[in-house]
Protein backbone atom coordinates (compact mmCIF):
# COMPACT_ATOMS: atom_id res chain seq x y z
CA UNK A 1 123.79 53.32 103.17
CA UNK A 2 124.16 57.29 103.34
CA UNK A 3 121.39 59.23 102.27
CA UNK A 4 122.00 62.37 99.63
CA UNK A 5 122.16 64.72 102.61
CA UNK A 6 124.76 62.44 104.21
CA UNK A 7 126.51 62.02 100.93
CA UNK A 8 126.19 66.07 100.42
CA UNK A 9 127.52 66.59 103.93
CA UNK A 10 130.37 65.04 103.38
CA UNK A 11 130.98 66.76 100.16
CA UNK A 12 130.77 70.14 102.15
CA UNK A 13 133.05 69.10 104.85
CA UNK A 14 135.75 68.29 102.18
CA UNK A 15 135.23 71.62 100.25
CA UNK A 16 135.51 73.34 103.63
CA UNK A 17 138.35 72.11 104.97
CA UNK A 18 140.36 72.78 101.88
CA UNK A 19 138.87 76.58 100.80
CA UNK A 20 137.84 77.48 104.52
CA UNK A 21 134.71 80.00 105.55
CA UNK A 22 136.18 83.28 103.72
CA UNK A 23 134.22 84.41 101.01
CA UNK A 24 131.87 81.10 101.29
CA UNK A 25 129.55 81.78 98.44
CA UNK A 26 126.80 78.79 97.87
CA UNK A 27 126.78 78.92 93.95
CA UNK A 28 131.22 78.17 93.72
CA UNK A 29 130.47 75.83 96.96
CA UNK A 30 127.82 73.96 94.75
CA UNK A 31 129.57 73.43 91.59
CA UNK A 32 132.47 72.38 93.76
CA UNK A 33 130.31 69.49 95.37
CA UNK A 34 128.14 68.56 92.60
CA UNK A 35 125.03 69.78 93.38
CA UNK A 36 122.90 73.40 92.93
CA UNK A 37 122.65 76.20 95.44
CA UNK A 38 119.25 75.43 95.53
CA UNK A 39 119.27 72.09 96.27
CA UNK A 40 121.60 73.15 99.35
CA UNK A 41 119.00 75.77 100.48
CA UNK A 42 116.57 72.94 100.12
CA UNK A 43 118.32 70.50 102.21
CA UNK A 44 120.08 73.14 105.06
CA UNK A 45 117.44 76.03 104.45
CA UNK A 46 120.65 78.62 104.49
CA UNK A 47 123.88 79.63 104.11
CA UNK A 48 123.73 79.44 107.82
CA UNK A 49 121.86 76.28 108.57
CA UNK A 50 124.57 74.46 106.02
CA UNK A 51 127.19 75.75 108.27
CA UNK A 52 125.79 74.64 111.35
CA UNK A 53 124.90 71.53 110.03
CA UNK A 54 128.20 70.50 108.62
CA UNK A 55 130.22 71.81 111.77
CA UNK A 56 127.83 70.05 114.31
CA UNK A 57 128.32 66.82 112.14
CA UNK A 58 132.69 67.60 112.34
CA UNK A 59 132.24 68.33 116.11
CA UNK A 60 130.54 65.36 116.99
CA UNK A 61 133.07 63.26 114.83
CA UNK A 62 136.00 65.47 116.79
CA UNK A 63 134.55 64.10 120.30
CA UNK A 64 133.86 60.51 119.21
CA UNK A 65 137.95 61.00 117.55
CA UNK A 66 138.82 62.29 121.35
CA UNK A 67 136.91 59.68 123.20
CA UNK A 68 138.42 56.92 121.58
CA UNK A 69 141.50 58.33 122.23
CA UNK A 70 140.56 59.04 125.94
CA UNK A 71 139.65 54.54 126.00
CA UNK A 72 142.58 53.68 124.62
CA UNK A 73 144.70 55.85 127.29
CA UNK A 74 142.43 54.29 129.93
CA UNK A 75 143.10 51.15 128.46
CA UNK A 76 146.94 51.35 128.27
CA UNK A 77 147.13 53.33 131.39
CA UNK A 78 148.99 56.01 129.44
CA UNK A 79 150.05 58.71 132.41
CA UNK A 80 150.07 61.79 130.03
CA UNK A 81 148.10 65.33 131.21
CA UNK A 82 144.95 65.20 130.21
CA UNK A 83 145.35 68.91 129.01
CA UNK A 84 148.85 67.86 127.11
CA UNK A 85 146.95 64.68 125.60
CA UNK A 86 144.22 67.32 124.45
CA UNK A 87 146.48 69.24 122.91
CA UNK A 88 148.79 66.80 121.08
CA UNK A 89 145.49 65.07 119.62
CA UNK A 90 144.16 68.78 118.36
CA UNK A 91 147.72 69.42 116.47
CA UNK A 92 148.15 66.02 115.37
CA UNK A 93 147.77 66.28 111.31
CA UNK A 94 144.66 64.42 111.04
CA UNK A 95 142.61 66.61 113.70
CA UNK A 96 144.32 70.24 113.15
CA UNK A 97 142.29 70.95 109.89
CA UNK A 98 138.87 70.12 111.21
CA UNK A 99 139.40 71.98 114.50
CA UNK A 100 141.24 74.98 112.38
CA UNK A 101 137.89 74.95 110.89
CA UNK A 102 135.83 74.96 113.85
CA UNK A 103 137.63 77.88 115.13
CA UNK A 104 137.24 79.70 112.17
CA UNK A 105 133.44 79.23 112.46
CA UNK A 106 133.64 80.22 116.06
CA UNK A 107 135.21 83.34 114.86
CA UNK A 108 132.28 83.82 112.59
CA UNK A 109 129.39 83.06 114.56
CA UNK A 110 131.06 85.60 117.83
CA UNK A 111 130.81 88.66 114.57
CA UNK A 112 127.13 87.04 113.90
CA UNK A 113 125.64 85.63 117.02
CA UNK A 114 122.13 87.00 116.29
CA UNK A 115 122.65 84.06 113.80
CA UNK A 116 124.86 81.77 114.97
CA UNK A 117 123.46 82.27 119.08
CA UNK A 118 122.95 78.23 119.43
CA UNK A 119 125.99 77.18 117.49
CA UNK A 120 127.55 79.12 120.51
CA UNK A 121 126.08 77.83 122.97
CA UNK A 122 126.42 73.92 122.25
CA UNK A 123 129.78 74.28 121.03
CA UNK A 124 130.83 75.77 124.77
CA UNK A 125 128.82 73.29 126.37
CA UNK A 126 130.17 70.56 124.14
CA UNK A 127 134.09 71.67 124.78
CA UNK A 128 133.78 72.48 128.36
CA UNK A 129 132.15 68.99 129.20
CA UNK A 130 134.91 67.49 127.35
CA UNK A 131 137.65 69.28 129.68
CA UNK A 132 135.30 69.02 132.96
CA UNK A 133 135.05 64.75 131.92
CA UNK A 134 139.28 65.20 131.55
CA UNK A 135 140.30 66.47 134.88
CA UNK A 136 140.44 64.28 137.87
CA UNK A 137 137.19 63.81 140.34
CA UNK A 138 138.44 65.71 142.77
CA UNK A 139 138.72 68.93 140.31
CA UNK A 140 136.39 69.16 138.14
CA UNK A 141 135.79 72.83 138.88
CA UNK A 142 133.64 74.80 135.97
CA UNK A 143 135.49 77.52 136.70
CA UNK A 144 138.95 75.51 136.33
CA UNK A 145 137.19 73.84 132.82
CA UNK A 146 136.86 77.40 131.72
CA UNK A 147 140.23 78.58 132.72
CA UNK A 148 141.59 75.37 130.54
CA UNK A 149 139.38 76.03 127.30
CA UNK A 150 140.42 79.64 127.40
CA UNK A 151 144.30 78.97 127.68
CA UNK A 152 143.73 75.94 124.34
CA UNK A 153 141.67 78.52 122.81
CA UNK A 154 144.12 81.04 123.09
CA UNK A 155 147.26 79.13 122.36
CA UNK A 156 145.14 76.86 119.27
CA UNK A 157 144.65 80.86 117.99
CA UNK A 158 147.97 81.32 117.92
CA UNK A 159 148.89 78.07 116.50
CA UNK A 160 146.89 79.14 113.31
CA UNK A 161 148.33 82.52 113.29
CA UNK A 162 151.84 81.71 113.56
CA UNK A 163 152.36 77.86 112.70
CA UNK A 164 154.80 77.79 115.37
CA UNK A 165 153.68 73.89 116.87
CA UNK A 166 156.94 74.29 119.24
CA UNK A 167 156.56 77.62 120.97
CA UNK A 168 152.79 76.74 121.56
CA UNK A 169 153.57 73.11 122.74
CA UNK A 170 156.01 74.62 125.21
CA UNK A 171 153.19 77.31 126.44
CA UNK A 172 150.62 74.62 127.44
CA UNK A 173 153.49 72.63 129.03
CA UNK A 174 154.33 75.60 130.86
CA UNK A 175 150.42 76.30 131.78
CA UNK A 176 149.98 72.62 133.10
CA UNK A 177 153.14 72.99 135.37
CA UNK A 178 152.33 76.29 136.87
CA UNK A 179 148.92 74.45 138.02
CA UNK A 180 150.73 71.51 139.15
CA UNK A 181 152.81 73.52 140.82
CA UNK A 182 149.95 75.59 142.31
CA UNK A 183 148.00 72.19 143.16
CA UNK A 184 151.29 70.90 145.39
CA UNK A 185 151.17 74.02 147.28
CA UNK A 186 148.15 74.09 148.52
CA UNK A 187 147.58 73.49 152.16
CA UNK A 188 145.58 69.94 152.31
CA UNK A 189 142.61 70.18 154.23
């Protein structure tokens, strides 16, 4: 059975995902989920400790979404890119809100990261073990995993700014061949 919290998290992620972070004001976000802003600064302790809360409970639902996802193509031996497989679950209807959302957080906490410093931090470490645990053995290079999150970052960012699911599609296709291609011509050791 969920708890008030649990209840009022869920509440919150709803609200979010439909009105987004701009102009987030506690007293409209309240009414709109049934409860007082002071009850929510009871429960989160601020503005900012709601936010954190509610994201870190979306991201952790995002990786359990992605790990499934990553046993069922083990399971079924499904030959897609790891990157491309990344990418198609992030766009896919269900997913693209909740990650639009995390971005726009991401945003907000790079403007505010006197506030917002460990949000940062776990949310890097949480996407770049995701893309290190996606490559093969043989290369998973931190410095490749980087390389990877920046390119999705970029290209999701554009996604939300332009709505253009095509062009973008066709940029990370294009990405993952150029390091194919790159990978084939390399001398072997």
């Amino acid at each position: 059975m969920q708890t008030r919290k649990e209840a009022l998290v869920e509440s919150l992620v709803a609200y979010l995902l439909e009105h987004g972070l701009a102009d987030l004001s506690l007293r409209p976000l309240a009414a709109a989920t049934g409860t007082s802003a002071r009850l929510l600064i009871y429960h989160f302790g601020s503005k900012e400790g709601l936010l954190a809360e509610v994201l870190e409970t979306m991201q952790t639902r995002l990786r359990q979404s992605f790990s499934q996802l990553l046993e069922r193509r083990s399971a079924n031996g499904q030959p897609k890119q790891p990157l491309r497989l990344l990418w198609d679950w992030a766009i896919a209807e269900k997913n693209y809100p909740y990650l639009k959302l995390l971005y726009e957080l991401q945003i907000l906490a790079v403007q505010n990261p006197h506030i917002y410093a460990q949000y940062l931090q776990r949310n890097n470490a949480h996407w770049s073990e995701l893309v290190l645990a996606l490559l093969p053995a043989q290369e998973r290079d931190p410095v490749f995993a980087t390389l990877c999150v920046a390119v999705f970052d970029g290209l999701f960012i554009e996604l939300m700014s332009t709505g253009d699911r095509r062009q973008t599609t066709q940029a990370i296709d294009q990405f993952i061949r150029i390091v194919v291609e790159a990978r084939a011509s390399r001398p072997r050791a």
